[in-house]
Protein backbone atom coordinates (compact mmCIF):
# COMPACT_ATOMS: atom_id res chain seq x y z
CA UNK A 1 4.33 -18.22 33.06
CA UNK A 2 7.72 -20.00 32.31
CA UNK A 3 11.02 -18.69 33.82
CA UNK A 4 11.97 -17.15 30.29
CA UNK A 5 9.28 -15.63 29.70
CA UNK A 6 9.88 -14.05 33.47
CA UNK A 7 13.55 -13.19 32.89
CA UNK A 8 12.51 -11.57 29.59
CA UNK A 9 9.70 -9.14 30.69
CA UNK A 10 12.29 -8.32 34.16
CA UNK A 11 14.68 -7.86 31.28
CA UNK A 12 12.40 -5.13 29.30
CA UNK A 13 12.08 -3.29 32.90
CA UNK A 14 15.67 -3.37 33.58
CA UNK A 15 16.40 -1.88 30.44
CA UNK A 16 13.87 0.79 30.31
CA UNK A 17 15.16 1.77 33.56
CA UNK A 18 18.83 1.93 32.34
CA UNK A 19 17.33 4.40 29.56
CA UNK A 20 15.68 6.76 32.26
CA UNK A 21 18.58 6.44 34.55
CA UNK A 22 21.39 7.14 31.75
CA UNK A 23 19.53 8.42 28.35
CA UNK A 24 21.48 6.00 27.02
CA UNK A 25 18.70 3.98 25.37
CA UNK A 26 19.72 2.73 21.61
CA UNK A 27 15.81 2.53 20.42
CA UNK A 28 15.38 -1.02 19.05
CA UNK A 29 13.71 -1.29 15.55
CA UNK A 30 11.49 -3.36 13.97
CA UNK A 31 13.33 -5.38 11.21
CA UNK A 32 12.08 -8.11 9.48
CA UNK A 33 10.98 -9.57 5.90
CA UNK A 34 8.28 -6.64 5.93
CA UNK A 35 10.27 -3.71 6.80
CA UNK A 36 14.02 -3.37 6.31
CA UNK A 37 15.87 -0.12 7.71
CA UNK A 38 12.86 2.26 6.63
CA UNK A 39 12.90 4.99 8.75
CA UNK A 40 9.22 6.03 10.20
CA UNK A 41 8.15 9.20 8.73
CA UNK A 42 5.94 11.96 9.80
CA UNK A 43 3.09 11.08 7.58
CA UNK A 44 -0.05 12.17 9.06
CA UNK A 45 -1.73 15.17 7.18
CA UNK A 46 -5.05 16.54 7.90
CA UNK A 47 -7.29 14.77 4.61
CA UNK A 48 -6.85 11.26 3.69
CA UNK A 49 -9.27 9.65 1.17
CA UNK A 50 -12.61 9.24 1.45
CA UNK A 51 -14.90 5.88 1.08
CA UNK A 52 -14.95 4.89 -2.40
CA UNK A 53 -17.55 5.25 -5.06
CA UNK A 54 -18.38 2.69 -8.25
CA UNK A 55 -17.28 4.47 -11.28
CA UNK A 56 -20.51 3.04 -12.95
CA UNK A 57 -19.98 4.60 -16.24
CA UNK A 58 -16.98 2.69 -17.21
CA UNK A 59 -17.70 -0.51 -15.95
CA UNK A 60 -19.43 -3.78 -17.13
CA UNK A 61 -20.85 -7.25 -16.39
CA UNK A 62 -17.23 -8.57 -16.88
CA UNK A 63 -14.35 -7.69 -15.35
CA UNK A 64 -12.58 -4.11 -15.35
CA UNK A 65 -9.42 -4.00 -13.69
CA UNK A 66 -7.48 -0.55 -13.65
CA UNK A 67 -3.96 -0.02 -15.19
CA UNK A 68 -3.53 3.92 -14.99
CA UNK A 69 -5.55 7.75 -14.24
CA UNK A 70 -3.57 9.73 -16.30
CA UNK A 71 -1.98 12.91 -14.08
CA UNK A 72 -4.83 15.18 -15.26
CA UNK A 73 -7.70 12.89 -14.64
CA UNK A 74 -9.23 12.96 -17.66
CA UNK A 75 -7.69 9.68 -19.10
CA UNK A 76 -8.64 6.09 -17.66
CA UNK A 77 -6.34 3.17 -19.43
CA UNK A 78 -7.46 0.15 -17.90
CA UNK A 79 -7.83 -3.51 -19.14
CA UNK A 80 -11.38 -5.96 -19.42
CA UNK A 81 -12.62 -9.05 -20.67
CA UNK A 82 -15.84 -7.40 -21.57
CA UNK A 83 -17.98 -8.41 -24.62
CA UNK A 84 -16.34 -7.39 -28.25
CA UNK A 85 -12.76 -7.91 -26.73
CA UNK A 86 -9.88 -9.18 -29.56
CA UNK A 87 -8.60 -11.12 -27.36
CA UNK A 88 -8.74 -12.91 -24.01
CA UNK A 89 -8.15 -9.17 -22.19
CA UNK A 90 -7.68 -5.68 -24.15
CA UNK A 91 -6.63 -2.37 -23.43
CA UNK A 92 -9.78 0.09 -23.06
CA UNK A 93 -9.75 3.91 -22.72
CA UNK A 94 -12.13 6.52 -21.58
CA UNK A 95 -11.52 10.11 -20.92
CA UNK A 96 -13.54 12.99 -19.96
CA UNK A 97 -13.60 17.23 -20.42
CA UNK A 98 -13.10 17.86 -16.82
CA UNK A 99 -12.88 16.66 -13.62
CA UNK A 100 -16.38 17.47 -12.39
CA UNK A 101 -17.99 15.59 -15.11
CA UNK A 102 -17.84 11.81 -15.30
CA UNK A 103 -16.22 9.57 -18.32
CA UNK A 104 -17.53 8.80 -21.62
CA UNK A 105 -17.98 5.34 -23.21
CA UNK A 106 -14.71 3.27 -23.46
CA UNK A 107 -13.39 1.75 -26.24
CA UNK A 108 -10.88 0.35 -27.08
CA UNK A 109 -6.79 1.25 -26.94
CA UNK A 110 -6.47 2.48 -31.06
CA UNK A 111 -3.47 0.73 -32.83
CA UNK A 112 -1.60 -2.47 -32.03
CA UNK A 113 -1.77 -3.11 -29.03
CA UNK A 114 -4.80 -5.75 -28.48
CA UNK A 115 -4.06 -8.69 -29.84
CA UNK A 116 -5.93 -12.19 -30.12
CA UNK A 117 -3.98 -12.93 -26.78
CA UNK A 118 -4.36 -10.96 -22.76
CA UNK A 119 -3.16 -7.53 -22.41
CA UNK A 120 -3.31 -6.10 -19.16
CA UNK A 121 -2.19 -3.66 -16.87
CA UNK A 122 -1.02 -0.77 -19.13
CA UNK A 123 0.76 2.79 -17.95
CA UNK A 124 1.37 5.45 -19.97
CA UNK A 125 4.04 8.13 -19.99
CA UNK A 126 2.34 11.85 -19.14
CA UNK A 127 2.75 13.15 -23.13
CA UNK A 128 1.11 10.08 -24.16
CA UNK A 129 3.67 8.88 -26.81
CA UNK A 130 4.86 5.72 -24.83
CA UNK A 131 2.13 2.65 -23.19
CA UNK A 132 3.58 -0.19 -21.26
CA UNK A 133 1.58 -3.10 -20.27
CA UNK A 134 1.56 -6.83 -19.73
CA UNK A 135 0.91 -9.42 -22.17
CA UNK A 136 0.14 -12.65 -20.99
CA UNK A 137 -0.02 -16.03 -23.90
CA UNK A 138 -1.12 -18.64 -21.89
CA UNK A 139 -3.03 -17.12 -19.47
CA UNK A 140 -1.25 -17.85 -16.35
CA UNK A 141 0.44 -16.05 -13.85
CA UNK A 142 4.10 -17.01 -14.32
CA UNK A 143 3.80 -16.01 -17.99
CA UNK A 144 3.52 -12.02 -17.85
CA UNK A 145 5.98 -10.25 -19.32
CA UNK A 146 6.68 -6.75 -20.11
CA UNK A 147 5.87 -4.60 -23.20
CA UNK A 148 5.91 -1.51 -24.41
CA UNK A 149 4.46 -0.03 -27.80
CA UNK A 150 4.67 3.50 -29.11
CA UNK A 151 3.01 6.37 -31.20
CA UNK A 152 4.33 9.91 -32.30
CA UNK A 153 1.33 11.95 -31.02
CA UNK A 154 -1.62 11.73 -28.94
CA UNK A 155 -4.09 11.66 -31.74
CA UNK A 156 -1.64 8.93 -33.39
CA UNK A 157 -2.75 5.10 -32.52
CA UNK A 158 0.13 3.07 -31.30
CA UNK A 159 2.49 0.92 -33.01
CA UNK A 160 3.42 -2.43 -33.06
CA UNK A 161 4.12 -4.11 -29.13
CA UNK A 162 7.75 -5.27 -28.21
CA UNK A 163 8.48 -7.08 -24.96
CA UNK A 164 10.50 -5.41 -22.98
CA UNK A 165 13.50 -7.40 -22.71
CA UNK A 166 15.65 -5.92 -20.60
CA UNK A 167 12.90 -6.39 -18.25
CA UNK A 168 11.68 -9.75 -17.97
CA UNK A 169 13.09 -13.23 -16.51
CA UNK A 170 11.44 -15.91 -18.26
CA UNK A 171 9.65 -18.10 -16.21
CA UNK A 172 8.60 -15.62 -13.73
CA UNK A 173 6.08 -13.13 -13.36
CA UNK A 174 6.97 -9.76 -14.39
CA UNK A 175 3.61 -7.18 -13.83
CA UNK A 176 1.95 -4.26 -12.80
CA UNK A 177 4.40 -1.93 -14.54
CA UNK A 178 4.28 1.81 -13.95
CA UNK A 179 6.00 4.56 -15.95
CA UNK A 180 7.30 7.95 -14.23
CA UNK A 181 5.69 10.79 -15.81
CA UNK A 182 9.55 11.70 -17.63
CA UNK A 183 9.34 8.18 -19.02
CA UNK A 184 12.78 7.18 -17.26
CA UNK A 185 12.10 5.27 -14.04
CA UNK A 186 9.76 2.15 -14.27
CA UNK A 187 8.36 0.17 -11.58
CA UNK A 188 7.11 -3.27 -11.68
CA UNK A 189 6.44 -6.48 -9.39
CA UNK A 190 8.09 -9.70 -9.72
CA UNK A 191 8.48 -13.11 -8.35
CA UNK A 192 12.53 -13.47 -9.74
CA UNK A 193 15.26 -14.95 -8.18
CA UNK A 194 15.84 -11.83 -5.10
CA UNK A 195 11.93 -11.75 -4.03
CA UNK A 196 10.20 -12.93 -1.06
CA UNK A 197 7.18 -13.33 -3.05
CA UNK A 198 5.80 -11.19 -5.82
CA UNK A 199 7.83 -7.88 -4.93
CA UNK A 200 8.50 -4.76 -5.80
CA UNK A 201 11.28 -3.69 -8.35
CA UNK A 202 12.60 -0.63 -10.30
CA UNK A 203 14.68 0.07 -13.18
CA UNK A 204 15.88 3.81 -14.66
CA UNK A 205 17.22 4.62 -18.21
CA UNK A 206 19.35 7.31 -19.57
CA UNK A 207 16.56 8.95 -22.04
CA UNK A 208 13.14 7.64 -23.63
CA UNK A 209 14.95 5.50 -26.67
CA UNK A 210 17.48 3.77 -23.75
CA UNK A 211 17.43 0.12 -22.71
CA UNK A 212 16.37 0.15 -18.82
CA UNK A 213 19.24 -0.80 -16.81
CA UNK A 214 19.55 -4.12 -14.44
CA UNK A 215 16.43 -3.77 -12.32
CA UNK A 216 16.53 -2.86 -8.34
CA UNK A 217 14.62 -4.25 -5.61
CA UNK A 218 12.82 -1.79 -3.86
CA UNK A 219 13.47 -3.14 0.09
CA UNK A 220 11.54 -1.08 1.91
CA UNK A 221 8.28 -1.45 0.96
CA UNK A 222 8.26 -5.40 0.24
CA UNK A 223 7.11 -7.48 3.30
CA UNK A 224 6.87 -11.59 3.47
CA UNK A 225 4.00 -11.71 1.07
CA UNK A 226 2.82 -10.51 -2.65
CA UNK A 227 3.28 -6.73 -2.79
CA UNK A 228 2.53 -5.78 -6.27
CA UNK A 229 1.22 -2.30 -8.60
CA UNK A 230 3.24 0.30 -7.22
CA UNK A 231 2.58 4.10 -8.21
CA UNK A 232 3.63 7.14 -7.02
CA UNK A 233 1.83 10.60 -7.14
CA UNK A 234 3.50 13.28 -9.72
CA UNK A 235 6.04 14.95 -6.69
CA UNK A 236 7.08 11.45 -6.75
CA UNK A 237 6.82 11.58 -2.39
CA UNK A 238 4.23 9.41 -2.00
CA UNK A 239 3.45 5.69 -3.51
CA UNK A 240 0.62 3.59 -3.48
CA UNK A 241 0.70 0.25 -3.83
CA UNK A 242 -1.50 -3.26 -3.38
CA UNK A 243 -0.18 -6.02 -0.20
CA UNK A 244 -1.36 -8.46 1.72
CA UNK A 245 0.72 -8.14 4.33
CA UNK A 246 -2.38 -7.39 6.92
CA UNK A 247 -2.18 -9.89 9.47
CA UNK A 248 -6.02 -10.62 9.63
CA UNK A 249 -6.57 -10.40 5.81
CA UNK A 250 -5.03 -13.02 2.76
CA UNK A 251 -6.15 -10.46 0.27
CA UNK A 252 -4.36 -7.70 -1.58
CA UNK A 253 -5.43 -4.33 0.06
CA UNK A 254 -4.33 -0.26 -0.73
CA UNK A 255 -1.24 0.38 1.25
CA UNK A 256 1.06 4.44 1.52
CA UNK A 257 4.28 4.81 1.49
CA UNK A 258 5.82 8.65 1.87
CA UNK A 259 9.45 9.94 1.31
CA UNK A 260 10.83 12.92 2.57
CA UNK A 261 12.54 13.58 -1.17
CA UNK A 262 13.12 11.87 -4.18
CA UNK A 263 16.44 10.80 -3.10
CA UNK A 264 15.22 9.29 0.27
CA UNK A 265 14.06 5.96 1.31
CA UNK A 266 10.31 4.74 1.76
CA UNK A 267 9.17 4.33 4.84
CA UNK A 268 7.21 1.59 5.91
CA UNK A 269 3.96 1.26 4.11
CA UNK A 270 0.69 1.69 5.86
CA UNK A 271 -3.06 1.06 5.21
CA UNK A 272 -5.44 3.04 3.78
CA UNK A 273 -8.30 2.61 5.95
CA UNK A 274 -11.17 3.78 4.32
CA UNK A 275 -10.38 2.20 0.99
CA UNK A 276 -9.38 -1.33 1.87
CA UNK A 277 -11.81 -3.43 2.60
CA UNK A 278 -11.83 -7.22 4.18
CA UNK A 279 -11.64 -8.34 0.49
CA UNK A 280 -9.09 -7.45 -2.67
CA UNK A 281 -8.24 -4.22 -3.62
CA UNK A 282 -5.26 -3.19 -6.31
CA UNK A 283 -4.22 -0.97 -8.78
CA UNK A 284 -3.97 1.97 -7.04
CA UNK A 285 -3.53 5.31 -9.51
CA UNK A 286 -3.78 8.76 -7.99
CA UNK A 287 -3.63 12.11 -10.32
CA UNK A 288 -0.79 14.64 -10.31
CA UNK A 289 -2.22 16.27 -7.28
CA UNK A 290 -3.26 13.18 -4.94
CA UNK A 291 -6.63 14.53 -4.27
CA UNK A 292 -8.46 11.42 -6.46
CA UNK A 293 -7.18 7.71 -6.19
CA UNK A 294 -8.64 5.53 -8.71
CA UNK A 295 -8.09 1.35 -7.93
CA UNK A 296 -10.22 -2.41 -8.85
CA UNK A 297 -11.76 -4.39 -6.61
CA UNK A 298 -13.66 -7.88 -6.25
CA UNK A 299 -17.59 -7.92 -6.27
CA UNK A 300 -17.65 -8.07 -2.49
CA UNK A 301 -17.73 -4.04 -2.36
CA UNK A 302 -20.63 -4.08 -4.59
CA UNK A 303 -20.42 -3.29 -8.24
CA UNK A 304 -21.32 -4.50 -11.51
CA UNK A 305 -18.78 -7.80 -12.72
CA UNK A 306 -16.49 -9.57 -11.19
CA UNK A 307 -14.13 -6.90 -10.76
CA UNK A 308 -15.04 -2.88 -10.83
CA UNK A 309 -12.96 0.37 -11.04
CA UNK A 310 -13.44 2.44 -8.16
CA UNK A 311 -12.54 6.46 -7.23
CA UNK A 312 -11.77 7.81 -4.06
CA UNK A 313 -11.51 11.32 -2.70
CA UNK A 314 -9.63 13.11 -0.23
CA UNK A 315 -11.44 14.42 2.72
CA UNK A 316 -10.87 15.96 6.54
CA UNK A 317 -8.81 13.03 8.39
CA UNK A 318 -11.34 11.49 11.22
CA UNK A 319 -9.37 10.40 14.39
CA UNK A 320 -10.47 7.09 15.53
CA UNK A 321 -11.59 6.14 18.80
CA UNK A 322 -9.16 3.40 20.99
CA UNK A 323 -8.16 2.81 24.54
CA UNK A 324 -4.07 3.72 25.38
CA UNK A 325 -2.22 -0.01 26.70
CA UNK A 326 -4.14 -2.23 24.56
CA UNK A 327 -1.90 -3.23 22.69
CA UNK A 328 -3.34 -6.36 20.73
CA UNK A 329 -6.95 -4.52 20.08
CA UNK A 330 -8.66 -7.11 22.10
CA UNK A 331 -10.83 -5.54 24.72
CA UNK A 332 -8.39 -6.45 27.67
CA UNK A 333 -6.12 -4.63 29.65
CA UNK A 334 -3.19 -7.30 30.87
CA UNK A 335 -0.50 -9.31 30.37
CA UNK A 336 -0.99 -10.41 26.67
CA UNK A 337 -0.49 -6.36 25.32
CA UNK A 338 3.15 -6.41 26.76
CA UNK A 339 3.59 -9.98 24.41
CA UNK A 340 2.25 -8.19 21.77
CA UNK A 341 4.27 -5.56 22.15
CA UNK A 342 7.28 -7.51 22.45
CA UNK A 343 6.51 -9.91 19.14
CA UNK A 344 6.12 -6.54 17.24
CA UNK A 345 9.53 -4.89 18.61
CA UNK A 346 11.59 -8.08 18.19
CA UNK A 347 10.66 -9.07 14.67
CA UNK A 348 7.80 -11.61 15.18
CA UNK A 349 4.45 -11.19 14.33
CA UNK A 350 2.58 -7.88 14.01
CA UNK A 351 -0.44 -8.42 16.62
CA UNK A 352 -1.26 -4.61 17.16
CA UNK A 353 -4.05 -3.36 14.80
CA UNK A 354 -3.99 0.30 16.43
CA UNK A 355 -0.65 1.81 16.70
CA UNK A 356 -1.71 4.31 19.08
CA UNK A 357 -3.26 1.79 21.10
CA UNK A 358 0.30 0.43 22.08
CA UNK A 359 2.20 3.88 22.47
CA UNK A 360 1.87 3.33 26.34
CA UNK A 361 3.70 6.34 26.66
CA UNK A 362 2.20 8.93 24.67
CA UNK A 363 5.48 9.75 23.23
CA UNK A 364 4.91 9.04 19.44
CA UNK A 365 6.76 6.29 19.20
CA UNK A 366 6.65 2.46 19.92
CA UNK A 367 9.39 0.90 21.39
CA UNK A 368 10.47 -1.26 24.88
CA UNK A 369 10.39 1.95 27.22
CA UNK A 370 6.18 0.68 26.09
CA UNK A 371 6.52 -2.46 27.31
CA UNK A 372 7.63 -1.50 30.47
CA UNK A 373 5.05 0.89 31.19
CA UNK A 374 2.39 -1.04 31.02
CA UNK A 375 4.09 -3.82 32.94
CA UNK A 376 4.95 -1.82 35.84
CA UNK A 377 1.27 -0.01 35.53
CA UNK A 378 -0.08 -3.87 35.75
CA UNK A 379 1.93 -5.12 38.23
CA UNK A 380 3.88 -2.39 40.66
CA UNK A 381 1.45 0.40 39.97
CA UNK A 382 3.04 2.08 37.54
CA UNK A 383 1.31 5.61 36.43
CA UNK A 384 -1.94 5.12 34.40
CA UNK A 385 -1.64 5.60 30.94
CA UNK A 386 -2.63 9.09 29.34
CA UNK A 387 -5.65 9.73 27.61
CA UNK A 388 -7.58 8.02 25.78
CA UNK A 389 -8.09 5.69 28.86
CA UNK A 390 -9.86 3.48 30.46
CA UNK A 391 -12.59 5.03 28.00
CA UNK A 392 -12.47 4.99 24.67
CA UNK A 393 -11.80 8.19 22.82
CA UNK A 394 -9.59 10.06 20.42
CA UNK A 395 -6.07 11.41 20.91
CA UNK A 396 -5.63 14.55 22.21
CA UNK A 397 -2.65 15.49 20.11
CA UNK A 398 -2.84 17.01 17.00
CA UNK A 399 0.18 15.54 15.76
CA UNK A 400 1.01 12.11 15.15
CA UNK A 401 3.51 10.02 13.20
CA UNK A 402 1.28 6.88 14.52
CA UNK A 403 -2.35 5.91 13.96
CA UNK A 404 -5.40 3.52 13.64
CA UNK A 405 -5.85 0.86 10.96
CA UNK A 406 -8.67 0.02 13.11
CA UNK A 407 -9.72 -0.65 16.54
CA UNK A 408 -12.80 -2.67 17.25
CA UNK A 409 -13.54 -2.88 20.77
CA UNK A 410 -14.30 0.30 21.37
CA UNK A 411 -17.35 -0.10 23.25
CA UNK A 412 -16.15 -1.04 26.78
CA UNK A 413 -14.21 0.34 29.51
CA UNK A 414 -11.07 -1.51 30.33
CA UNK A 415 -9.09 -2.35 33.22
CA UNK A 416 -6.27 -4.27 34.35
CA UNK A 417 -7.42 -8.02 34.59
């Protein structure tokens, strides 16, 4: 072990011991590219959604990739490439009488919308009367823009498409647009001048015939890579959105954010286990009461084409099973859960898969006071960490602001080695 890396753990003790001694302990935050100044929520509830099922009767050979579930869930608008398409993508609906029964046939968006080029991506306003979506000319990813068309009732078809102008940087990507239910606030990822990669931004108007005013980046729940299709459930609390910001997976996967109101700040989005998969998920739509969450994904879950629709429903929240100190999920009990504690608290990388895993303390939180418990359980023998340990098991509290993305190794004992 080098001398720095001595001084620096001695250092972690030192301080942790000025906090017990004093209560004077300034709790350092994470803050980096994936997380600025969000404030950690309360977010556990007792559902969270369920695996997901195929929803065969709207999908094809080709490719269906999801836009919007409209807040009653009755309405899918979502975009393919199947057979009898104008152009390279189009705009299909399908709706059906309820939400036990499952969609009718899709066809295509009426009015003119679909064009001989791609349209993508569409959201619609709740009454209907307003669609945007992105239309793409030369089929590659730095030429999406923006538009919006509009009709004057729901049995209408829509008009003529305008881009968006107000909107778009040309050159860039602009994508994945959403539309509040009022028709005033619109979210939307892009890759402009401002982003870290493809992020997430936001722009409000005055009333439905306004121009959108100069866009906004929303900080909080962009990290270091593409972090694109950004919803929010009709309360407007919680957002859904698509990342790849999992350390141990390149591909887009289903990521929550929560607010406390619609005034507050995001906090930091986390995964939603059951849905996201070791491949790509995106497009994440939920209806008005968050109970269904509708999303595309690749053929690796299973499906028909290249990429599927799928639904998922909420259901009772199943703790997982982990092992309290192991920090970095690997089976171990030592020296290498304090680094990865310390990479994690100082802004490096995030090398803890289970949250709960590295709250050494049991005291809902992660932070150095962590680190030090577990090196002075290692190495002056400290107190043994609560329960769940050295077996695996669930935690005994019933209330948790951290949890489990996933923790594999939970078919050992562990020990100090």
């Amino acid at each position: 072990m080098s001398p720095g890396t001595v001084c620096l753990l001695l250092w972690v003790v030192a301080s942790a011991d000025a906090r017990d001694a004093h209560g004077l302990w300034h709790r350092i935050e994470r803050r980096d590219a994936r997380s600025l100044a969000a404030e950690p929520l309360d977010v556990r509830e007792p559902m969270e959604f369920g695996r997901p099922v195929n929803v065969g009767e709207v999908n094809t050979g080709a490719s269906e990739t999801l836009g919007f579930i409209t807040p009653d869930g009755l309405t899918l608008v979502f975009d393919s490439n199947r057979e009898g398409t104008v152009g390279m993508e189009d705009i299909f609906v399908a709706t059906r009488p309820d939400r036990s029964s499952s969609f009718g046939g899709a066809v295509p968006l009426p009015g003119g919308v679909n064009s001989p080029i791609a349209e993508l991506q569409p959201t619609m306003t709740e009454d209907g009367l307003e669609i945007f979506f992105v239309r793409n000319a030369m089929n590659e990813w730095k030429h999406n823009e923006i538009y919006r068309a509009a009709r004057a009732s729901r049995s209408a078809p829509f008009g003529g498409a305008s881009p968006v102008t107000e909107l778009n940087v040309a050159g860039v990507a602009d994508a994945y647009p959403w539309i509040s239910s009022d028709g005033l606030t619109i979210y939307f990822s892009s890759n402009r001048a401002g982003s870290s990669s493809d992020d997430i931004w936001h722009a409000n108007r005055e009333d439905r015939g306004a121009r959108f005013r100069e866009p906004q980046r929303l900080a909080e729940v962009n990290s270091d890579g593409p972090d694109v299709a950004f919803s929010l459930r009709a309360d407007g609390l919680v957002g859904y959105l698509a990342s790849s910001r999992r350390p141990t997976s390149p591909y887009l996967d289903i990521y929550e954010t929560r607010r406390e109101s619609t005034a507050a700040r995001f906090a930091t989005p986390r995964l939603v286990r059951w849905v996201s998969s070791p491949r790509f998920e995106s497009g994440p739509s939920v209806v008005a009461d968050g109970s269904e969450l509708y999303f595309f994904a690749d053929a690796s879950l299973g499906g028909k084409g290249d990429y599927d629709i799928w639904r998922s429903i909420v259901e009772p929240y199943v703790k997982e099973d982990f092992v309290r100190g192991d920090a970095n999920g690997d089976g171990e009990f030592n020296l290498s859960d304090t680094i990865a504690m310390l990479h994690y608290l100082l802004g490096g990388a995030d090398l803890i898969p289970c949250k709960l895993s590295a709250d050494a303390t049991n005291d809902d939180d992660i932070d150095m006071s962590d680190a030090a418990f577990l090196l002075r359980f290692l190495f002056v023998g400290g107190r043994v960490p609560d329960q769940p340990f050295p077996e695996c098991g669930v935690d005994p509290e019933d209330a948790q602001s951290l949890f489990c993305e996933i923790y594999e190794p939970c078919n050992t004992s562990l020990a100090p080695r």
